[in-house]
C-alpha atoms as a PDB file:
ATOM      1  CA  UNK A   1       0.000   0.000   0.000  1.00  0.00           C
ATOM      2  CA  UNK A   2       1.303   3.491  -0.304  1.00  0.00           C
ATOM      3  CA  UNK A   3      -0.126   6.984   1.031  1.00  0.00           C
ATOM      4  CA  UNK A   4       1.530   9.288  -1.098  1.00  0.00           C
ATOM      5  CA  UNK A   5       0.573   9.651  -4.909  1.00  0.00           C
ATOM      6  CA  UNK A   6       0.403  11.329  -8.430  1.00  0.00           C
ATOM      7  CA  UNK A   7      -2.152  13.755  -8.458  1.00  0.00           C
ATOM      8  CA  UNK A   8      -2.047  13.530 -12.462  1.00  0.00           C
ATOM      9  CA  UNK A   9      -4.035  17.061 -12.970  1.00  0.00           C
ATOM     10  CA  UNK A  10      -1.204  18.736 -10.857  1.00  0.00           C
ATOM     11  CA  UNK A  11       1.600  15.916 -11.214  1.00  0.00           C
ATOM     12  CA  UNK A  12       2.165  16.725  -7.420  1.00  0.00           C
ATOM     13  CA  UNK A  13       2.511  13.471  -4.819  1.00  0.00           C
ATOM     14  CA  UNK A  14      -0.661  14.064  -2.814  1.00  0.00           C
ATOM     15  CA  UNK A  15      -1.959  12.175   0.387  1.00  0.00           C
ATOM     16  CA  UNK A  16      -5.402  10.474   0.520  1.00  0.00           C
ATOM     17  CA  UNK A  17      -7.144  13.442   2.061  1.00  0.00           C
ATOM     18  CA  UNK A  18      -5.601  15.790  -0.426  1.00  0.00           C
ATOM     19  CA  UNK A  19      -7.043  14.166  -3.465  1.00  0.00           C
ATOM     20  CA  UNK A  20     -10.367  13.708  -2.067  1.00  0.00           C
ATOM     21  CA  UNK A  21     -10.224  17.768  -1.062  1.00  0.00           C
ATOM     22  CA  UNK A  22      -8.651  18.482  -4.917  1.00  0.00           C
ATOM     23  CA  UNK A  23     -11.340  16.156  -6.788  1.00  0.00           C
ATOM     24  CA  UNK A  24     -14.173  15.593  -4.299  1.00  0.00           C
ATOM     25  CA  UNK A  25     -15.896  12.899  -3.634  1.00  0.00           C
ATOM     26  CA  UNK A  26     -17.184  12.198  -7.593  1.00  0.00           C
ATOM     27  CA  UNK A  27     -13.730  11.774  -9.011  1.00  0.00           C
ATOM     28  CA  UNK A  28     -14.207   7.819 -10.520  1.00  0.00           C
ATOM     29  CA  UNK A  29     -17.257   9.274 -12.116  1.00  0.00           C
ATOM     30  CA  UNK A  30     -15.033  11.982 -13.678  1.00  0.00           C
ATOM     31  CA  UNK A  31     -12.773   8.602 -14.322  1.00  0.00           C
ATOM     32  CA  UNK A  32      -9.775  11.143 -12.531  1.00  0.00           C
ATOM     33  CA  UNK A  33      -7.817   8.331 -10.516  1.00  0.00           C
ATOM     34  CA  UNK A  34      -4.090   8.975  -8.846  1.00  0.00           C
ATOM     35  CA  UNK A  35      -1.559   7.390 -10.161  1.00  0.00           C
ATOM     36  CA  UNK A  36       0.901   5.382  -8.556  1.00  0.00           C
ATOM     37  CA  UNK A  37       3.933   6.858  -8.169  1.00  0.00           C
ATOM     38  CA  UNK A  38       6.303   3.121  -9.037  1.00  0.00           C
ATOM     39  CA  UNK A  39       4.320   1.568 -11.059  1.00  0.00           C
ATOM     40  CA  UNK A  40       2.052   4.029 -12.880  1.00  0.00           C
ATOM     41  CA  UNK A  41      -1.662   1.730 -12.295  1.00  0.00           C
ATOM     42  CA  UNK A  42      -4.325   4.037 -10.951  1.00  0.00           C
ATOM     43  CA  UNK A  43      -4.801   3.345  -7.069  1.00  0.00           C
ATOM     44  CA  UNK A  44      -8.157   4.349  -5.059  1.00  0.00           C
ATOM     45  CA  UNK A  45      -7.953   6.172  -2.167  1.00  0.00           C
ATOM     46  CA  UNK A  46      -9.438   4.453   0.936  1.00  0.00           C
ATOM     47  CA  UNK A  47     -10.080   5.235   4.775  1.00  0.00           C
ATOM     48  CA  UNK A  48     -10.114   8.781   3.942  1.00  0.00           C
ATOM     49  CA  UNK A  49     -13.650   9.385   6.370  1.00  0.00           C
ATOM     50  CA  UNK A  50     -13.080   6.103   8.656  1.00  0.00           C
ATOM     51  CA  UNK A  51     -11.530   6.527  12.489  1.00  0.00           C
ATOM     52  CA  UNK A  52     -10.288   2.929  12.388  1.00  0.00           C
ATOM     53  CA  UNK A  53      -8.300   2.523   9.532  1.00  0.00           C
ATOM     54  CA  UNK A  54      -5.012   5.101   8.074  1.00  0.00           C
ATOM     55  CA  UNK A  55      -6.057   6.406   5.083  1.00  0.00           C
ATOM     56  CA  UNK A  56      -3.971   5.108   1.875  1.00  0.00           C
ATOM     57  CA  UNK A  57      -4.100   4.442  -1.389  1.00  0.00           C
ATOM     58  CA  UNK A  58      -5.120   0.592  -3.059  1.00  0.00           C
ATOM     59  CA  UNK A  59      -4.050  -0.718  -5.954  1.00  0.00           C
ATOM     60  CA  UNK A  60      -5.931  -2.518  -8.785  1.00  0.00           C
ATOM     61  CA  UNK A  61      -6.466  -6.465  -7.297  1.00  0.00           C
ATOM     62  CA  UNK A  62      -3.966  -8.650  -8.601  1.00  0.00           C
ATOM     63  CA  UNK A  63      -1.063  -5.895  -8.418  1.00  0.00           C
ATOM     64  CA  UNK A  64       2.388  -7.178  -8.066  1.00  0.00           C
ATOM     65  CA  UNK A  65       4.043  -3.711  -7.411  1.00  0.00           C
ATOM     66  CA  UNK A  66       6.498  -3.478  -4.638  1.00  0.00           C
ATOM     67  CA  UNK A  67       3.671  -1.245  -2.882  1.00  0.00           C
ATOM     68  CA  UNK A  68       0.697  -3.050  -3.108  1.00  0.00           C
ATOM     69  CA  UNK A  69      -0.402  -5.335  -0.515  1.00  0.00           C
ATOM     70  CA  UNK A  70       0.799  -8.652  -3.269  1.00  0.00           C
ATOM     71  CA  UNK A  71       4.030  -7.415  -3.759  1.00  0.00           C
ATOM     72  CA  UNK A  72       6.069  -9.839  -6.013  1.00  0.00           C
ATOM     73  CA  UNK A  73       8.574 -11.131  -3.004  1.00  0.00           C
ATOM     74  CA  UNK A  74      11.668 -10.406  -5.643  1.00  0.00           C
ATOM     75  CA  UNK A  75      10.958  -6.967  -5.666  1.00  0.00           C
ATOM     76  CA  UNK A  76       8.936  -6.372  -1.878  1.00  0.00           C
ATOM     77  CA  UNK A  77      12.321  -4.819  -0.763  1.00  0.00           C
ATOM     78  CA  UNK A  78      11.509  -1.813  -3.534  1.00  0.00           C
ATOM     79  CA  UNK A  79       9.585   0.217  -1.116  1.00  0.00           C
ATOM     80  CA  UNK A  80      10.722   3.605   0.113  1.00  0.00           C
ATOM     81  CA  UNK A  81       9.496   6.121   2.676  1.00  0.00           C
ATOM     82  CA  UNK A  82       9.094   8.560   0.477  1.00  0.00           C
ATOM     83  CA  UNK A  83       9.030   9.961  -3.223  1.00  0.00           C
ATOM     84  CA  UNK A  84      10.347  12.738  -4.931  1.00  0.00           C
ATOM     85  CA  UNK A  85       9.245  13.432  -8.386  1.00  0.00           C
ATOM     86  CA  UNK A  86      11.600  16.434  -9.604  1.00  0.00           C
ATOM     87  CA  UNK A  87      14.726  14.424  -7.810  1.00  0.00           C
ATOM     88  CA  UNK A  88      13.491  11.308 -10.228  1.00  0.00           C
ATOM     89  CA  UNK A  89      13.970  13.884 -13.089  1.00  0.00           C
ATOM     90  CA  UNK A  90      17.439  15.308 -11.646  1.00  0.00           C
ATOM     91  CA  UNK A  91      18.938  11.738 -10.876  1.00  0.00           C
ATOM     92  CA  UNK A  92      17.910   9.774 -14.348  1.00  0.00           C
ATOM     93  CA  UNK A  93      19.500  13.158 -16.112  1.00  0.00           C
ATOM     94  CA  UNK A  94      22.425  12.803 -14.288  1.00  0.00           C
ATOM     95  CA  UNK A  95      23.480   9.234 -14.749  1.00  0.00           C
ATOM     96  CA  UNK A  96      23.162  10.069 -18.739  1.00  0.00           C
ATOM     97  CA  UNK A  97      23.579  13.922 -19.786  1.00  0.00           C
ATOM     98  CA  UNK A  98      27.397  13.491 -19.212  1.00  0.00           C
ATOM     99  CA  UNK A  99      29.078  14.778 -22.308  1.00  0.00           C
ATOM    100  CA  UNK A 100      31.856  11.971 -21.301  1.00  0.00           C
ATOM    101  CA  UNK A 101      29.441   9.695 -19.554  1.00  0.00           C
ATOM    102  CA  UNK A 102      31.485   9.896 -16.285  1.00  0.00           C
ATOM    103  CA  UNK A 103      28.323   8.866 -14.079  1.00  0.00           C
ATOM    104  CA  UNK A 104      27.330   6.638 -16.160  1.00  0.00           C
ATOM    105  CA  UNK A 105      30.754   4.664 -16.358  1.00  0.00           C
ATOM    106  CA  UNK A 106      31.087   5.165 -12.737  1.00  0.00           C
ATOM    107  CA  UNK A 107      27.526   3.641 -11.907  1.00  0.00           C
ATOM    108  CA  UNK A 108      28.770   0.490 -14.517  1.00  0.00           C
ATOM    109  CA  UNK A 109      31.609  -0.044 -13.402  1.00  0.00           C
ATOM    110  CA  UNK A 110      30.520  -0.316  -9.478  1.00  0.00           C
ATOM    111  CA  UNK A 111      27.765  -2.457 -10.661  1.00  0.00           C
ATOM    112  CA  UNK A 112      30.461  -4.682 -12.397  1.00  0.00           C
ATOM    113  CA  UNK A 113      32.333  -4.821  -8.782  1.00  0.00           C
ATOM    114  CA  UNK A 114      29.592  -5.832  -7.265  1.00  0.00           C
ATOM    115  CA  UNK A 115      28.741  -8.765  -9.784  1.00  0.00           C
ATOM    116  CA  UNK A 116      31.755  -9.956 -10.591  1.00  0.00           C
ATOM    117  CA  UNK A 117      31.079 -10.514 -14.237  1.00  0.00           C
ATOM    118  CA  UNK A 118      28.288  -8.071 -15.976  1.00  0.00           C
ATOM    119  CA  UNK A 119      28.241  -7.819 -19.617  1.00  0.00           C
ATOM    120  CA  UNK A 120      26.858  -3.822 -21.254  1.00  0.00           C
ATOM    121  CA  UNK A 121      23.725  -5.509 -22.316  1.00  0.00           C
ATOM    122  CA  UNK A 122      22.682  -6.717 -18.087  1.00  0.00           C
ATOM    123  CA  UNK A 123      23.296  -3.572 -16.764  1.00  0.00           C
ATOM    124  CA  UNK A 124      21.655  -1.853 -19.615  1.00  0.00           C
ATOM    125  CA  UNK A 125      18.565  -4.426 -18.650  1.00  0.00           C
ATOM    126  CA  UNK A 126      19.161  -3.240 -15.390  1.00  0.00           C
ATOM    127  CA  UNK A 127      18.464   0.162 -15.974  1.00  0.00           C
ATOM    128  CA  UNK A 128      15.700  -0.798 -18.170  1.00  0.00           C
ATOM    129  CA  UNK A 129      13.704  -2.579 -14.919  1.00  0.00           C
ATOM    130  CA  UNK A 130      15.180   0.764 -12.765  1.00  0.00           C
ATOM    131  CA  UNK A 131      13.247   3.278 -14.937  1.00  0.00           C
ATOM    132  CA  UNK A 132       9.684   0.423 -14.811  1.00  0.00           C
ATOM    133  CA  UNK A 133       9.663   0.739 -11.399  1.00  0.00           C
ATOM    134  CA  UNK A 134      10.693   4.445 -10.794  1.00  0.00           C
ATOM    135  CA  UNK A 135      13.352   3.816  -8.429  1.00  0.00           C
ATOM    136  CA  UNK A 136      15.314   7.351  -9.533  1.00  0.00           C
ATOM    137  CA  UNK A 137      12.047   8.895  -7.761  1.00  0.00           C
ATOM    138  CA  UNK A 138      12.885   7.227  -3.984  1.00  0.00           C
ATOM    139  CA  UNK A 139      13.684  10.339  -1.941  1.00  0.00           C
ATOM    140  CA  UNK A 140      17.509  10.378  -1.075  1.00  0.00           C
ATOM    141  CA  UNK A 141      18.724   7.889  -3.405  1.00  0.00           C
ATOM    142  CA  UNK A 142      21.697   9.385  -5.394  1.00  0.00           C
ATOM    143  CA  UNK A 143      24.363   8.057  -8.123  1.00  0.00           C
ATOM    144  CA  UNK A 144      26.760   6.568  -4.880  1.00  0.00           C
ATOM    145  CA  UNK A 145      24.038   4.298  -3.665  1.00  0.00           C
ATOM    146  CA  UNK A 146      22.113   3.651  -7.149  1.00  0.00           C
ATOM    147  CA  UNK A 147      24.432   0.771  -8.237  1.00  0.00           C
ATOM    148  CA  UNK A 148      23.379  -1.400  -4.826  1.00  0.00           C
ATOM    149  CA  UNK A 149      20.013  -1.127  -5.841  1.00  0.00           C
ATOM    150  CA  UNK A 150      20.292  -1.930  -9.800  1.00  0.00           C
ATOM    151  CA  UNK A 151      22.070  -5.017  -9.057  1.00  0.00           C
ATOM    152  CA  UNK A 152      18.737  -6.257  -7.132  1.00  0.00           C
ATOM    153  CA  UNK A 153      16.742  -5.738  -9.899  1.00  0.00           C
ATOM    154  CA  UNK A 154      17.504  -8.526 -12.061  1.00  0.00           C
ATOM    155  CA  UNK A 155      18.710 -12.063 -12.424  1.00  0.00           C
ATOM    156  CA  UNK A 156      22.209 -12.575 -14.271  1.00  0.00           C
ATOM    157  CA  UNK A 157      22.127 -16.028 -16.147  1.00  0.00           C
ATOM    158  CA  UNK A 158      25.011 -18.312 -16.366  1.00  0.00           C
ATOM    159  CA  UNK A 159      26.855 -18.011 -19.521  1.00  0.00           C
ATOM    160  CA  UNK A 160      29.475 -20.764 -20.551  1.00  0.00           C
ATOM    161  CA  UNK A 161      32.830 -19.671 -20.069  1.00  0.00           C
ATOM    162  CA  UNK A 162      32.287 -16.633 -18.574  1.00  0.00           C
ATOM    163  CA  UNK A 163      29.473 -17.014 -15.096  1.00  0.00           C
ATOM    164  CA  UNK A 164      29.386 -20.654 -14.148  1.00  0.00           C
ATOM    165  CA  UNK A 165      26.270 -19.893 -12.065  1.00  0.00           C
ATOM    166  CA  UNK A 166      23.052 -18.169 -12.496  1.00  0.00           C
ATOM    167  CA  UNK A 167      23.562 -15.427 -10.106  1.00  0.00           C
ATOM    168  CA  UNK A 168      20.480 -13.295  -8.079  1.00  0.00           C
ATOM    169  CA  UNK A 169      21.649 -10.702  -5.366  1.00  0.00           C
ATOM    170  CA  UNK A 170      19.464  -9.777  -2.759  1.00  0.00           C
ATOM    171  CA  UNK A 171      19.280  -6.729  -0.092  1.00  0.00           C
ATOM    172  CA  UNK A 172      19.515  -7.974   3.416  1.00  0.00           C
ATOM    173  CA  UNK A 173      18.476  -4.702   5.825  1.00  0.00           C
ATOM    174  CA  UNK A 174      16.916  -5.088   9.176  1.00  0.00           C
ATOM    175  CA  UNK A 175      13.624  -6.389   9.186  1.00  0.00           C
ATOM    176  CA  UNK A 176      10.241  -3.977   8.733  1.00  0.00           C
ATOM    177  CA  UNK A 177      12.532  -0.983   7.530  1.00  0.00           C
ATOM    178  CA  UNK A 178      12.090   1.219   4.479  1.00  0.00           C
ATOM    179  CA  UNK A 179      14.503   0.631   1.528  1.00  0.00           C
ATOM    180  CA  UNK A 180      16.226   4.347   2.548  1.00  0.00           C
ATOM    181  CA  UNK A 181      17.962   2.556   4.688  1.00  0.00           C
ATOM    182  CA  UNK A 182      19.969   1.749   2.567  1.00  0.00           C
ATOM    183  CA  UNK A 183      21.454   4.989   1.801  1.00  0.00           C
ATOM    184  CA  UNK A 184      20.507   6.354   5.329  1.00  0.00           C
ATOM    185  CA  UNK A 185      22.265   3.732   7.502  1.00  0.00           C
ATOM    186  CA  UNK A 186      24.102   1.416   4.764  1.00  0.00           C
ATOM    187  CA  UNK A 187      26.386  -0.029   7.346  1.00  0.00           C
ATOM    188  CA  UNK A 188      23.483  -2.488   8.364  1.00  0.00           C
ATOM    189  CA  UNK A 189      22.689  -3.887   4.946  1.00  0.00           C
ATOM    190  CA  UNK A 190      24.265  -6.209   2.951  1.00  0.00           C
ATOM    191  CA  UNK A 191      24.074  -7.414  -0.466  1.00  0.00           C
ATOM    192  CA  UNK A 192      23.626 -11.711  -0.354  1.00  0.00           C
ATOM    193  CA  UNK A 193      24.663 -14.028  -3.246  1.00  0.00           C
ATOM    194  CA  UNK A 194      21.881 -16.792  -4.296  1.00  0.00           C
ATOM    195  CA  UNK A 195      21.391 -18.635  -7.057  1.00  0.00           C
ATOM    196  CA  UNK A 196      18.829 -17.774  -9.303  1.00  0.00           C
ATOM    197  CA  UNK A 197      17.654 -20.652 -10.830  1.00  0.00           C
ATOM    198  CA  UNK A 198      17.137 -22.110  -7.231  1.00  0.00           C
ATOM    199  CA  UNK A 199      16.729 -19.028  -4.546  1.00  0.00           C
ATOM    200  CA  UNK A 200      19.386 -21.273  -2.757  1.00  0.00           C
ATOM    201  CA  UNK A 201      21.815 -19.078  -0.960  1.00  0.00           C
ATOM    202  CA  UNK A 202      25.503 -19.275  -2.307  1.00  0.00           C
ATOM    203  CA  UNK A 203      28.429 -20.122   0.318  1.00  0.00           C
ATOM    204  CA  UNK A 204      30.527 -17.260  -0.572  1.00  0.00           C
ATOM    205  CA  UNK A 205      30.510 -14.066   2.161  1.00  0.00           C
ATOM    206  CA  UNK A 206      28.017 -11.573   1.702  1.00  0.00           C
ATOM    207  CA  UNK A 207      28.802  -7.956   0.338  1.00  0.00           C
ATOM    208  CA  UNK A 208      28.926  -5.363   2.734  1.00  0.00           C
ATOM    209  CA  UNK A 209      27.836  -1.943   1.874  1.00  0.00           C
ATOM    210  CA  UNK A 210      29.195   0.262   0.501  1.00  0.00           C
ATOM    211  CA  UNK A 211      31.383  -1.936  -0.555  1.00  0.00           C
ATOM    212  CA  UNK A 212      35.265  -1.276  -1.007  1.00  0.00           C
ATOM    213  CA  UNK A 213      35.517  -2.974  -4.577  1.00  0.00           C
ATOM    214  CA  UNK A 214      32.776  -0.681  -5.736  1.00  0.00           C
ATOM    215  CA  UNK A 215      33.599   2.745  -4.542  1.00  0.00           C
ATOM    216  CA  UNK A 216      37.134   2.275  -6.405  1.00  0.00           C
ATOM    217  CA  UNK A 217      35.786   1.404  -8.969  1.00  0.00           C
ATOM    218  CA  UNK A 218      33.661   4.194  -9.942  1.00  0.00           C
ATOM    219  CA  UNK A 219      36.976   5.994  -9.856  1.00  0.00           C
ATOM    220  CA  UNK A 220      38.327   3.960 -11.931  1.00  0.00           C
ATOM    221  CA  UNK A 221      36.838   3.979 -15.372  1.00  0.00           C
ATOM    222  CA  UNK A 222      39.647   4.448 -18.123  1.00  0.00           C
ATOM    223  CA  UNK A 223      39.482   1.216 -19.154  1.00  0.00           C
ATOM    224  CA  UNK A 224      35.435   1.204 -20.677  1.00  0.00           C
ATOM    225  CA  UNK A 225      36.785   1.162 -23.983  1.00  0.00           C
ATOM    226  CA  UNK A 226      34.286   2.811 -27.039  1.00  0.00           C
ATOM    227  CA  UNK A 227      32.696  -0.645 -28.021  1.00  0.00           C
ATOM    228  CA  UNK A 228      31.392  -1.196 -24.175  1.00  0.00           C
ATOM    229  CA  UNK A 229      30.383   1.644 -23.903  1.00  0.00           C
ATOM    230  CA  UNK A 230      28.113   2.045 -26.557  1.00  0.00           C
ATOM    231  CA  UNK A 231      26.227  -1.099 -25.264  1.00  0.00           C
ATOM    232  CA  UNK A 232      26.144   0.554 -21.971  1.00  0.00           C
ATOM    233  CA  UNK A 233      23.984   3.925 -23.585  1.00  0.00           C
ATOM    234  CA  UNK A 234      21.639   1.642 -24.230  1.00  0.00           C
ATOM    235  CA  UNK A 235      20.266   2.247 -20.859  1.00  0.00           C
ATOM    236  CA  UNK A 236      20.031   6.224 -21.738  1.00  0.00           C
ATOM    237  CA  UNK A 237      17.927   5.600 -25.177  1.00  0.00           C
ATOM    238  CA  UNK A 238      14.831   5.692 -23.049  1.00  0.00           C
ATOM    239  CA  UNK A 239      15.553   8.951 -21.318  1.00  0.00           C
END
């Protein structure tokens, strides 16, 4: 469930009791719904009148966004406090309006670090799945901590002679807390290894966060030659 979102006339984040106060009481007969701010379905405001319950916003039965209440479990950790709509803007600009690319190398190559093997074409499928689910709009996120989210996003596939294993990395954080902390108190999260194909949890150590590997990497970026990093814009072709 979420209580915040997009008031489409105004394309402001509004609460419940906002949008019943902007559209009154006869807005599904004006078919004017809010949008959701992650996955874009149109939610219905409930418990905005009712003492018992918190007001919030539902989504559409049979919703597997990470903010409905039948969240798909591989994504259920993709749920932040809060939102920020013109930061979603600033954030997805900056990871691509580079003239050199820097923050989009930088971003790559700290993704690679934290993979171990990741051709242009998965983390270009990475940011593909980042931009479906809105995750440049989570208030607070920025380009340090963005590459410890877009490895969560998708499943890496074992490729002969190059990963052995089909690789999924998951975001451990302490239990019932927002996905800011992540970026808020990243010392208590860790990234853990599993294997896709099973969900079975990999003997190697976890990742801590940030991780060392990661944050010298996105210093270190010389070495993206022209041909990589073509296949890498492919992630920027949608903004």
């Amino acid at each position: 469930m979420t209580h915040k979102a997009i008031h489409v006339q105004t394309g402001r984040l509004v609460t419940p009791e906002q949008f019943i106060s902007l559209e009154g009481p006869g807005y599904r007969e004006r078919g004017v719904l809010p949008r959701c701010p992650q996955c874009d379905a149109p939610l219905s405001p409930y418990g905005v009148h009712s003492l018992k319950v918190t007001s919030r916003f539902d989504h559409p039965d049979g919703s597997h966004c990470p903010l409905s209440s039948t969240p798909d479990s591989r994504h259920a950790h993709l749920a932040p406090t809060d939102w920020d709509l013109e930061q979603g803007k600033h954030l997805r600009s900056a990871l691509c309006d580079e003239p050199d690319r820097a923050n989009l190398k930088a971003v790559y190559a700290a993704c690679l670090a934290l993979c171990g093997k990741l051709s242009g074409l998965e983390f270009a499928a990475m940011c593909k799945k980042a931009d479906y689910f809105q995750v440049w709009r989570y208030k607070g996120l920025t380009l340090t901590w963005l590459p410890y989210v877009l490895v969560t996003l998708t499943d890496l596939p074992a490729v002969e002679d190059y990963r052995p294993d089909p690789l999924r990395l998951v975001l451990h954080k302490p239990a019932r807390t927002a996905l800011d902390t992540l970026w808020l108190r990243p010392e208590v999260c860790m990234l853990h290894r599993y294997y896709a194909d099973t969900g079975r949890a990999m003997t190697r150590p976890p990742i801590p966060i940030p991780y060392p590997r990661a944050t010298a990497a996105q210093g270190d970026t010389a070495w993206i030659r022209p041909a990589l990093l073509a296949t890498i814009e492919k992630c920027c072709l949608s903004h």
